[in-house]
C-alpha atoms as a PDB file:
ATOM      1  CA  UNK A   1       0.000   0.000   0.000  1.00  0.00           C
ATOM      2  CA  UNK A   2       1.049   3.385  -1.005  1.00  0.00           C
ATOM      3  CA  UNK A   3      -0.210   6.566   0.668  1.00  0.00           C
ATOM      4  CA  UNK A   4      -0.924   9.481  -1.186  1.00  0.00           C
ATOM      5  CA  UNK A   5      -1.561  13.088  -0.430  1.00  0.00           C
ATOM      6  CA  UNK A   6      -5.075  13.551  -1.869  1.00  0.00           C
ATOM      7  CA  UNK A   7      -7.026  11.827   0.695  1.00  0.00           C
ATOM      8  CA  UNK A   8      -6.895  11.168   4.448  1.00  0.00           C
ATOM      9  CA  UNK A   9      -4.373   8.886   5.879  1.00  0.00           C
ATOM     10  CA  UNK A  10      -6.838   7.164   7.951  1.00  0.00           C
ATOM     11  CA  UNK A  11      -9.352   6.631   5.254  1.00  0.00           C
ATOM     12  CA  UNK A  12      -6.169   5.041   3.408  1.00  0.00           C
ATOM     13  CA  UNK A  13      -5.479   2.697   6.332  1.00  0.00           C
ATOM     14  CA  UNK A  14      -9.239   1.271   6.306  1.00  0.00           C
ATOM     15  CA  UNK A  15      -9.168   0.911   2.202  1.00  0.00           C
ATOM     16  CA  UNK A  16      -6.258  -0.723   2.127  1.00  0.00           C
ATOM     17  CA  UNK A  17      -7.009  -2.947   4.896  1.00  0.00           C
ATOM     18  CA  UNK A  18     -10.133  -3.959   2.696  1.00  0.00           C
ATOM     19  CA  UNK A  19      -8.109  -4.168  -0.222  1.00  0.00           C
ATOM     20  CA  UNK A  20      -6.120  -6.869   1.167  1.00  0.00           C
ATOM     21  CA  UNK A  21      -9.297  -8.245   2.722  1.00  0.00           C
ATOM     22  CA  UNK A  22     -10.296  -8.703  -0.720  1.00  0.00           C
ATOM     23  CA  UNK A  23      -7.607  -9.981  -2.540  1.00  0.00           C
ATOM     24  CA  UNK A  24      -7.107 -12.767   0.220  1.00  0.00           C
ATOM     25  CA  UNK A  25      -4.247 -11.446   1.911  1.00  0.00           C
ATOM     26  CA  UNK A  26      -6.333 -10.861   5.513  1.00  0.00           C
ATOM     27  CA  UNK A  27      -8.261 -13.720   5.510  1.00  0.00           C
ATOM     28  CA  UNK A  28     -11.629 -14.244   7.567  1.00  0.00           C
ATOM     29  CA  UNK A  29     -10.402 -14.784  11.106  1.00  0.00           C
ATOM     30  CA  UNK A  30      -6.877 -13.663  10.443  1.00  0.00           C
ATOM     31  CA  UNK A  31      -4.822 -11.201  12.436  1.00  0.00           C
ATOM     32  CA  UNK A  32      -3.918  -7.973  10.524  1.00  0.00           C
ATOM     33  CA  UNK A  33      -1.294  -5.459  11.399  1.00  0.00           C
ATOM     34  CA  UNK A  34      -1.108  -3.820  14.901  1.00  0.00           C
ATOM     35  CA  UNK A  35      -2.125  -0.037  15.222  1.00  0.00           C
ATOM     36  CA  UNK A  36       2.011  -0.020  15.941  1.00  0.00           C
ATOM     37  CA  UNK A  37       3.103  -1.360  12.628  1.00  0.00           C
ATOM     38  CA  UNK A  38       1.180   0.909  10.849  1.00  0.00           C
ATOM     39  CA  UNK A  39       2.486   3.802  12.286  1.00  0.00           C
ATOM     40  CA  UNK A  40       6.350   2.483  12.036  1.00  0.00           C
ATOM     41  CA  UNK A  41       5.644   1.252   8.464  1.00  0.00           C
ATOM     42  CA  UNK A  42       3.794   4.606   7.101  1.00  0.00           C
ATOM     43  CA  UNK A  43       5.359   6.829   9.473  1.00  0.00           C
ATOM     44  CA  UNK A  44       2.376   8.004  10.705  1.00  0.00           C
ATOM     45  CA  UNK A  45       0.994   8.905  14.229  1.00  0.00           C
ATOM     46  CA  UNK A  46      -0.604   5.753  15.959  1.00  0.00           C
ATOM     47  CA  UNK A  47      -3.778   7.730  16.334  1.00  0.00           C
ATOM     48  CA  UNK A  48      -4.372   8.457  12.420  1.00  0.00           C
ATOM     49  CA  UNK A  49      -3.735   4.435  12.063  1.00  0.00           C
ATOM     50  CA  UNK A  50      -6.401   3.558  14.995  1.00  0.00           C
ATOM     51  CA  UNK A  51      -8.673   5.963  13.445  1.00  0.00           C
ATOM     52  CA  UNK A  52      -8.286   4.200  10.195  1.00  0.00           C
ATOM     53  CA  UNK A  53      -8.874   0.899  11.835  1.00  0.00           C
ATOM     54  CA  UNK A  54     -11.398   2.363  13.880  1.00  0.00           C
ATOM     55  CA  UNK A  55     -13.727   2.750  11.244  1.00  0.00           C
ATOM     56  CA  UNK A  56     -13.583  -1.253  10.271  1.00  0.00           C
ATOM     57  CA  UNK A  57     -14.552  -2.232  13.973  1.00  0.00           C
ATOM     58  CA  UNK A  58     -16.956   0.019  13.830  1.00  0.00           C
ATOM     59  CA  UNK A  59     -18.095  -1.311  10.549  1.00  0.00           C
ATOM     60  CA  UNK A  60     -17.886  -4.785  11.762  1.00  0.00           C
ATOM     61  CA  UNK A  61     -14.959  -5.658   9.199  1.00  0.00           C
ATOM     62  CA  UNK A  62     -12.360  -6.047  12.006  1.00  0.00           C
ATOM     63  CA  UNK A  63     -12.621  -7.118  15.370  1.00  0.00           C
ATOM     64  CA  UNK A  64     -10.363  -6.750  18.622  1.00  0.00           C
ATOM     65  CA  UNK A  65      -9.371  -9.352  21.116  1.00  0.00           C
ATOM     66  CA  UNK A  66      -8.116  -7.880  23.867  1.00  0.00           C
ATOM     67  CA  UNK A  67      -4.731  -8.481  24.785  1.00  0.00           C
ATOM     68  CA  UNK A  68      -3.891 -10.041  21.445  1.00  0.00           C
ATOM     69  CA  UNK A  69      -4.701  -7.660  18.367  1.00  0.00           C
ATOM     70  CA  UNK A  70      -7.090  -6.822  16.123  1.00  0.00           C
ATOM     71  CA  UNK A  71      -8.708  -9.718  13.292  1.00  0.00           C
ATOM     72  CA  UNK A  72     -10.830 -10.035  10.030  1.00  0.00           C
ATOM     73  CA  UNK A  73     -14.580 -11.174  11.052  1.00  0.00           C
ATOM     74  CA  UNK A  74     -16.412 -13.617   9.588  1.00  0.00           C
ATOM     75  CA  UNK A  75     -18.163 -12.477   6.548  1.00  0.00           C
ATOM     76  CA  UNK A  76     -16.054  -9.469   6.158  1.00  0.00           C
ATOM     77  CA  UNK A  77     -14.831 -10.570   2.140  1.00  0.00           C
ATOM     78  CA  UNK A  78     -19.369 -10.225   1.679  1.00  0.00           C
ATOM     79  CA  UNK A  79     -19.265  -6.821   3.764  1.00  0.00           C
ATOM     80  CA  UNK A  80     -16.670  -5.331   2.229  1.00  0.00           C
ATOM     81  CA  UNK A  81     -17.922  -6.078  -1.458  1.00  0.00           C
ATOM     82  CA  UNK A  82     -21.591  -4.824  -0.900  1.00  0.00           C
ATOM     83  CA  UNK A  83     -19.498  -1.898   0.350  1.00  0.00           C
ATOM     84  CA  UNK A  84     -17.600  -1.457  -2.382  1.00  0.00           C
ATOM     85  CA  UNK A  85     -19.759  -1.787  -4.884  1.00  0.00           C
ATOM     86  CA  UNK A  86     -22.862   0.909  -3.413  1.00  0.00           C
ATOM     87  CA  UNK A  87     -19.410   3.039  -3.752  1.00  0.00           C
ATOM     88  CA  UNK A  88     -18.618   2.363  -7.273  1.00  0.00           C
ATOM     89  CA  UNK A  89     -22.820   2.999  -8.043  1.00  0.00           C
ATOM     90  CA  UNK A  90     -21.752   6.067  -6.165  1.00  0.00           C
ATOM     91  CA  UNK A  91     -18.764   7.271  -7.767  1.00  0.00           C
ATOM     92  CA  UNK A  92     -18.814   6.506 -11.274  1.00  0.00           C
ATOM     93  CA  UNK A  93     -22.542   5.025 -12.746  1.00  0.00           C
ATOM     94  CA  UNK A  94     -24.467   8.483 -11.249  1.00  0.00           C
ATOM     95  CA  UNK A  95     -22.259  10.021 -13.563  1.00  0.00           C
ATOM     96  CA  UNK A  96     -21.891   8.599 -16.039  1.00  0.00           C
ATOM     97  CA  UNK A  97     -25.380   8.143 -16.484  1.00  0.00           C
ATOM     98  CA  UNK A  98     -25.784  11.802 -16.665  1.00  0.00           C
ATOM     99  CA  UNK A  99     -22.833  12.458 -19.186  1.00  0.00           C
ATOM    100  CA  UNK A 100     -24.662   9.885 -21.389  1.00  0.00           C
ATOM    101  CA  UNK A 101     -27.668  11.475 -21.076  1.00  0.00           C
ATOM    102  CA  UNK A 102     -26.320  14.477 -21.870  1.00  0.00           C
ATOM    103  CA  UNK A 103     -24.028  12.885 -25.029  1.00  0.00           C
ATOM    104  CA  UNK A 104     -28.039  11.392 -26.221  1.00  0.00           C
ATOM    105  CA  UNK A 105     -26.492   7.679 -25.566  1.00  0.00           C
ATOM    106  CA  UNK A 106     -29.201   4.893 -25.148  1.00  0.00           C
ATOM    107  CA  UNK A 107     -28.909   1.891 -22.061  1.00  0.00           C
ATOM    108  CA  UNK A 108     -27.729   0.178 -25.131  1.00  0.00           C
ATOM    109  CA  UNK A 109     -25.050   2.557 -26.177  1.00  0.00           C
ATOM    110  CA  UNK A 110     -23.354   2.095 -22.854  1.00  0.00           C
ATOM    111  CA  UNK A 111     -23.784  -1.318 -22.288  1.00  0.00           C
ATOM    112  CA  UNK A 112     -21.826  -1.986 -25.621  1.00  0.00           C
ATOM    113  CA  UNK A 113     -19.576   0.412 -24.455  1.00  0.00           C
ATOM    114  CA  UNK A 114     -19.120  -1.157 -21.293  1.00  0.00           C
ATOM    115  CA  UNK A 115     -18.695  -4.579 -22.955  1.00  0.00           C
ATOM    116  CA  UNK A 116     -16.209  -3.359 -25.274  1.00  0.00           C
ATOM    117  CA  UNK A 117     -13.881  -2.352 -22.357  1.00  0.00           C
ATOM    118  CA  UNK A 118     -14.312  -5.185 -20.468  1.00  0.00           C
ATOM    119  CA  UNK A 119     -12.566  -6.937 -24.311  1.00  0.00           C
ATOM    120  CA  UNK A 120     -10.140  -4.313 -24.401  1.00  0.00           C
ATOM    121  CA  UNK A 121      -9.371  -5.178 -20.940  1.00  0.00           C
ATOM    122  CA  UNK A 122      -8.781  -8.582 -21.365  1.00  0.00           C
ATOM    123  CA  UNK A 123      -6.763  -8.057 -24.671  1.00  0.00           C
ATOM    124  CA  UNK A 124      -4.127  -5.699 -22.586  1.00  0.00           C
ATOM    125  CA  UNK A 125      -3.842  -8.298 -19.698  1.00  0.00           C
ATOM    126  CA  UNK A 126      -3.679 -11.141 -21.840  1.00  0.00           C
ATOM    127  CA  UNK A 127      -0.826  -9.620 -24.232  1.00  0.00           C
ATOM    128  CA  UNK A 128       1.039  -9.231 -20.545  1.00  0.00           C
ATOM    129  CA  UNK A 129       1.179 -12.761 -19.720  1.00  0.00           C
END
């Protein structure tokens, strides 16, 4: 995980937690990084990493033991997808509903449009295998 300087550290600290969530590397039930090795790895202040972390407890994507550290509940891969993707709704179909709308493009338009990326997707990753 990189940090930039566009958005809050802590809200970096919680996505990238659910980014490895995701990909597998936190699995259900496993122990992720102490509030401690965040702050020594990112050079940040502990706090901005609790706060970060904060928000998955609160969230019910990580849980504390006490005494022993902080782990990935059960069901958190399902959480943090349904999370994920009412933010991607969010963040990019609004709009680009709208822009099509005001382009004149039809459902169909975009859906073939969308399709059509999804191939020129695959092409790109395919060619670097």
């Amino acid at each position: 995980m990189k940090l930039d300087d566009e958005r809050p550290i802590f809200i970096q600290i919680a996505e990238g937690l659910e980014d490895g969530i995701l990909s597998g590397a936190f699995p259900e039930g496993s122990q992720v990084p102490s509030i401690t090795e965040f702050s020594v790895t990112y050079q940040i202040n502990p706090a901005t990493a609790l706060k970060g972390i904060a928000m998955l407890v609160d969230e019910g994507t990580v849980f504390k033991k006490r005494g022993v550290g902080m782990f990935v509940a059960e069901g958190a891969v399902r959480q943090v997808q349904e999370k994920r993707k009412e933010q991607f709704y969010d963040r990019y179909i609004g709009s680009m509903v709208a822009e099509a709308r005001r382009l004149q493009l039809s459902q169909e338009d975009i859906q073939k449009m969308v399709g059509r990326g999804f191939r020129d997707e695959q092409h790109s990753n395919s060619g670097n295998q």
